[in-house]
N, C-alpha and C. Protein backbone atom coordinates (compact mmCIF):
# COMPACT_ATOMS: atom_id res chain seq x y z
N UNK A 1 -30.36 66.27 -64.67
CA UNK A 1 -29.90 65.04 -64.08
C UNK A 1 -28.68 64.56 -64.87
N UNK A 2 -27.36 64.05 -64.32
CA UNK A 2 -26.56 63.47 -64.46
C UNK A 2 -26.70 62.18 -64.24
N UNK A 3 -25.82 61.61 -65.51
CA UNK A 3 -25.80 59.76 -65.08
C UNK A 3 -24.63 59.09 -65.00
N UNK A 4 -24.12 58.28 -63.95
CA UNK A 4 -23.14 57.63 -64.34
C UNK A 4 -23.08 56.49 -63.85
N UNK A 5 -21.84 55.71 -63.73
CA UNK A 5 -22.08 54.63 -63.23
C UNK A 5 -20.93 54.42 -62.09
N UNK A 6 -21.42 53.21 -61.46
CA UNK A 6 -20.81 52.71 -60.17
C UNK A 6 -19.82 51.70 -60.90
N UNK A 7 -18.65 51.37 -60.38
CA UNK A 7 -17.92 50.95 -60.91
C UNK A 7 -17.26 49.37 -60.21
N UNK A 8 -17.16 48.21 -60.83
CA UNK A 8 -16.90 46.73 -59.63
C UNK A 8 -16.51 47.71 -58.37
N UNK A 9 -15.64 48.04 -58.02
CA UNK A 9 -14.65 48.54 -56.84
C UNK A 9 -15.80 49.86 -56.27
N UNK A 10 -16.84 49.93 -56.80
CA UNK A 10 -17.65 50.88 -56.18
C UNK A 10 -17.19 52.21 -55.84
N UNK A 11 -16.44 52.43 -57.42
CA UNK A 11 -15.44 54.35 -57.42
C UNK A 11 -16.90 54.52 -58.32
N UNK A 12 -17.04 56.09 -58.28
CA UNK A 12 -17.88 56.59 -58.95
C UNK A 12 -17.06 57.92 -59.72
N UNK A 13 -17.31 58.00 -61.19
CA UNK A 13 -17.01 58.95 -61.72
C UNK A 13 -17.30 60.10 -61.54
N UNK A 14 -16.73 61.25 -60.74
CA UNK A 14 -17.55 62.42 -61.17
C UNK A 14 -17.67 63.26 -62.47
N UNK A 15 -18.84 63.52 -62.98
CA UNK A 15 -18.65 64.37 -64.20
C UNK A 15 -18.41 65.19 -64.43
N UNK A 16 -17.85 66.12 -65.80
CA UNK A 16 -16.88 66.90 -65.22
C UNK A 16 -17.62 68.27 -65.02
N UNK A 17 -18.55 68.59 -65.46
CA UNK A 17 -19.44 69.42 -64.62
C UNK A 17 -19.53 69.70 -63.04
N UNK A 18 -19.26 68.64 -62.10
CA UNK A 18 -19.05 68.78 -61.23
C UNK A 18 -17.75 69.32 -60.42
N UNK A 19 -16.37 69.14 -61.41
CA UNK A 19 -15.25 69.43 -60.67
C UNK A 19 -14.78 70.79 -60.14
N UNK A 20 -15.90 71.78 -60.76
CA UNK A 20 -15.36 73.01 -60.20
C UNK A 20 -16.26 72.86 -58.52
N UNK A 21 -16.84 71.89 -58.07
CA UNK A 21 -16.92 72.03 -56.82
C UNK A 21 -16.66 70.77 -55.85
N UNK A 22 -16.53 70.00 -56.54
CA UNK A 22 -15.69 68.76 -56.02
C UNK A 22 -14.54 68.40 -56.72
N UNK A 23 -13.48 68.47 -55.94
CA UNK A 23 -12.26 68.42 -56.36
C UNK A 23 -11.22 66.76 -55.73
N UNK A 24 -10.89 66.38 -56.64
CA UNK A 24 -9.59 65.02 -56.97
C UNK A 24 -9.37 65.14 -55.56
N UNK A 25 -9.30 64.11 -54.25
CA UNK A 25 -8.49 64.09 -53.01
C UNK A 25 -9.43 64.69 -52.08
N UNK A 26 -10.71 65.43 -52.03
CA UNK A 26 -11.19 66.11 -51.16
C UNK A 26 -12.29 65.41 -50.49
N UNK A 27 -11.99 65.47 -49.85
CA UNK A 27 -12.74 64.61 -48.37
C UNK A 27 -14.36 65.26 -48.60
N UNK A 28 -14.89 64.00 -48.50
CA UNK A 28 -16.36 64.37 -48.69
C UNK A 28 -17.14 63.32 -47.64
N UNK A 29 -18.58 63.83 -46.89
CA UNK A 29 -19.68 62.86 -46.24
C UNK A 29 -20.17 62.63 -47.43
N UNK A 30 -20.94 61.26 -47.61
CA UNK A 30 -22.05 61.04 -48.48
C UNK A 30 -22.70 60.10 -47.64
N UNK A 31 -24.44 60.80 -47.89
CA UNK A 31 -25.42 59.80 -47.15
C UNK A 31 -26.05 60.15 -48.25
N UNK A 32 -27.59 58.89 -47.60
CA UNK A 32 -28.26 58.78 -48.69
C UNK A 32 -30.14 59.50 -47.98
N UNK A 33 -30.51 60.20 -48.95
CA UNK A 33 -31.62 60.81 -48.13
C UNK A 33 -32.97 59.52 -48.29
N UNK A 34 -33.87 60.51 -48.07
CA UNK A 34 -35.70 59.81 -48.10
C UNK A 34 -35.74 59.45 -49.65
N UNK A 35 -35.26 59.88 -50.30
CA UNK A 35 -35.55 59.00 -51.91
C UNK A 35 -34.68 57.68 -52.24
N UNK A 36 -33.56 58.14 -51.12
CA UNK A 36 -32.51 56.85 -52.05
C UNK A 36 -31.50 57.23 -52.71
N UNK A 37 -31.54 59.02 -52.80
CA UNK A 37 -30.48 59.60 -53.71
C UNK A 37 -28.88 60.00 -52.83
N UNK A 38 -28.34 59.34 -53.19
CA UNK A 38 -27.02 59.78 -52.79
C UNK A 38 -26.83 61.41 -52.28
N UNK A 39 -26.09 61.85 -51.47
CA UNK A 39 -26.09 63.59 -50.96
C UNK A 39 -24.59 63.37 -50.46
N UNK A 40 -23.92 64.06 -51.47
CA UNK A 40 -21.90 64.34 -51.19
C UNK A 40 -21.93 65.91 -51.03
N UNK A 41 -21.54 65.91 -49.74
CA UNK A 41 -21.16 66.55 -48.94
C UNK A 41 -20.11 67.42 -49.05
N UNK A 42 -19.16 68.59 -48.76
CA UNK A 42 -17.74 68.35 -49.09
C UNK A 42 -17.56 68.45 -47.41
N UNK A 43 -16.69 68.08 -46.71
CA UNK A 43 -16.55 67.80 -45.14
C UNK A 43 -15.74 69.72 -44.97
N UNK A 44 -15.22 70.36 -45.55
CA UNK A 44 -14.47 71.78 -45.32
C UNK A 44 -16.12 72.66 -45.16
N UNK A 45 -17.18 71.84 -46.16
CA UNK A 45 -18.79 72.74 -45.90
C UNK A 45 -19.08 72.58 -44.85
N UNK A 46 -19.33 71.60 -44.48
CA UNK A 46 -19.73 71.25 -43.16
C UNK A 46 -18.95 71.94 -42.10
N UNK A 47 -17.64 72.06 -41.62
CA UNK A 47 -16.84 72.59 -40.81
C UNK A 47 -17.19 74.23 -40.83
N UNK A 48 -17.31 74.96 -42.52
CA UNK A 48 -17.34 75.99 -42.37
C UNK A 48 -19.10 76.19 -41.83
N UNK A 49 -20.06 75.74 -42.52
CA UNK A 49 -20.89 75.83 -41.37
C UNK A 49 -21.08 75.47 -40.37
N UNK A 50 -21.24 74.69 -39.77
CA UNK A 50 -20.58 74.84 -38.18
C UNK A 50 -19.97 75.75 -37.61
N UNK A 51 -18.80 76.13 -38.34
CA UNK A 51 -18.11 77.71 -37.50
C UNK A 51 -18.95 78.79 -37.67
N UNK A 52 -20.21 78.80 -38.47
CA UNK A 52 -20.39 80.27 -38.78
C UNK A 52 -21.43 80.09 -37.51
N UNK A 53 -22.39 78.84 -37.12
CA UNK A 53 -23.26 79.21 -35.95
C UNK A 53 -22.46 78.81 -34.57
N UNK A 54 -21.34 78.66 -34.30
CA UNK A 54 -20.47 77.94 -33.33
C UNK A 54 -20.74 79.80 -32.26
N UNK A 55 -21.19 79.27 -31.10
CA UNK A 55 -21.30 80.62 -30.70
C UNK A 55 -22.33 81.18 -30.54
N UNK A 56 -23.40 80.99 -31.37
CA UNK A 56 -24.72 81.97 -31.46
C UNK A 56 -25.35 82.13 -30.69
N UNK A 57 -25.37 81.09 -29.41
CA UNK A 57 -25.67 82.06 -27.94
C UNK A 57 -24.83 82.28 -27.17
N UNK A 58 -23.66 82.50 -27.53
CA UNK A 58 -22.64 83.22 -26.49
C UNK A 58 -23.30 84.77 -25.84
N UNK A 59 -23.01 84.62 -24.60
CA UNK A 59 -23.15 86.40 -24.07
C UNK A 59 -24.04 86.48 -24.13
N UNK A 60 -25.23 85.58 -24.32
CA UNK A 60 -26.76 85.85 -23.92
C UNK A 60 -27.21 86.10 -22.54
N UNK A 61 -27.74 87.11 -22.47
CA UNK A 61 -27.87 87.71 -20.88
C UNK A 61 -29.04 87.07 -20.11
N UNK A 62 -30.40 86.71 -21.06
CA UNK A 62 -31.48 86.17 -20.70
C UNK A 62 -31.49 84.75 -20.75
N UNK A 63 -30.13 84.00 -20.72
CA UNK A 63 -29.81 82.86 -20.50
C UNK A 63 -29.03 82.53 -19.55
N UNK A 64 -28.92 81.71 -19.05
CA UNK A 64 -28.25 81.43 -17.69
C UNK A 64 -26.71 80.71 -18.46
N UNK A 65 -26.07 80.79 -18.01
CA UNK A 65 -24.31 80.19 -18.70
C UNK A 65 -24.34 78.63 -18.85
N UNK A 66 -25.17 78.15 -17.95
CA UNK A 66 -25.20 76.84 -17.78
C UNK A 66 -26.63 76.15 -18.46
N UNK A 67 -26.12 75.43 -19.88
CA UNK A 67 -27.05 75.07 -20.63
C UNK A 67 -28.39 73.95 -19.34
N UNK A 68 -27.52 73.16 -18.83
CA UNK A 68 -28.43 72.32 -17.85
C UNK A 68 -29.07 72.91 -16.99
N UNK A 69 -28.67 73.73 -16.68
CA UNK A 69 -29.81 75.20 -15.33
C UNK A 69 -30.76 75.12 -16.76
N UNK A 70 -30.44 75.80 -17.69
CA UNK A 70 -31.65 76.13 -18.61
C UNK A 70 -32.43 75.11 -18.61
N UNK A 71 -32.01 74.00 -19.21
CA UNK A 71 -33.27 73.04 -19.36
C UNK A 71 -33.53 72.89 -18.08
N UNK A 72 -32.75 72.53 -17.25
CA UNK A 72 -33.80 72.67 -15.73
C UNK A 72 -34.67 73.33 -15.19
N UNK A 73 -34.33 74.16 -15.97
CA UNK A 73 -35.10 75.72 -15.75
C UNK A 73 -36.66 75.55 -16.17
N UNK A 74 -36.37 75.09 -17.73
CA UNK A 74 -37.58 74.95 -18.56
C UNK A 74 -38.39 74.30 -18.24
N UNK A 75 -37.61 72.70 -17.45
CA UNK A 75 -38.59 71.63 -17.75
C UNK A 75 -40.00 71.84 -15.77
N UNK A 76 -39.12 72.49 -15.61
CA UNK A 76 -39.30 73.19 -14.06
C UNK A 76 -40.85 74.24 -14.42
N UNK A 77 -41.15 74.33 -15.57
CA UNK A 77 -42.67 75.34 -15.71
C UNK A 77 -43.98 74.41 -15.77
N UNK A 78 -44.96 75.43 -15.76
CA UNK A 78 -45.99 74.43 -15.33
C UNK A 78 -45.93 73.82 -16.58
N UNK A 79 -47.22 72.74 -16.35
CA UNK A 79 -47.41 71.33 -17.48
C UNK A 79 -48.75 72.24 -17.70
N UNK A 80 -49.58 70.90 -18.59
CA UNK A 80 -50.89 71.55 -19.59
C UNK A 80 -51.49 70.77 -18.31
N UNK A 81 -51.62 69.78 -17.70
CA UNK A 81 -52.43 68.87 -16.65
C UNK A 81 -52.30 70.01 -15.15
N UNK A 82 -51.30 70.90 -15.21
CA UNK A 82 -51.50 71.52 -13.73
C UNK A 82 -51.27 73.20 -13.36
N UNK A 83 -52.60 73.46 -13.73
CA UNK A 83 -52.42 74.68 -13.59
C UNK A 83 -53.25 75.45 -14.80
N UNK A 84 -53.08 74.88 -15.67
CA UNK A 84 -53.73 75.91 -17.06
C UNK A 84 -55.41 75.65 -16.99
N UNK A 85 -55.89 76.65 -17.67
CA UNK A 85 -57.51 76.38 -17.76
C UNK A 85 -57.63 76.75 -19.20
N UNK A 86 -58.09 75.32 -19.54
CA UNK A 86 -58.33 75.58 -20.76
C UNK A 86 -59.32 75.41 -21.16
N UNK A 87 -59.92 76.44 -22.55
CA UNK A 87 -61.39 76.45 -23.13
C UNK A 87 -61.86 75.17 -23.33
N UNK A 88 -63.38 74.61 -23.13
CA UNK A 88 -63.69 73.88 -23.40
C UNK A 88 -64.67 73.69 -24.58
């Protein structure tokens, strides 16, 4: 764990442990998760993931081209109330 502090103007130091992956000027998300702990982002991560699954059902043959046929498709099967027999 690293400590530092928040500063009046609410700049935060990074330490310098950190600069070989956050760098002076570089655009970053920061949210805060389920503990409360701050999560900085760098925004070029995010983009590059995104590009790497951008695509991943392209040219799927057992999919119809049109995402809304699909879910129409889906929501179009039977329900658990009509049709199924289930163990009792």
């Amino acid at each position: 764990m690293v400590i530092t502090k928040i500063s009046q103007e609410y700049d935060i130091h990074i330490p310098n442990e950190f600069h070989q992956t956050l760098h002076a000027g570089q655009e970053v998300a920061v949210n805060v998760d389920a503990q409360g702990r701050l999560v900085i982002t760098p925004i070029d991560k995010i983009r590059e993931t995104l590009m790497e699954s951008f695509g991943l059902w392209a040219n799927r043959t057992d999919q119809p081209a049109d995402s809304v046929e699909y879910v129409n498709e889906m929501r179009r099967g039977q329900r658990l109330d009509s049709g199924f027999n289930l163990p009792s």
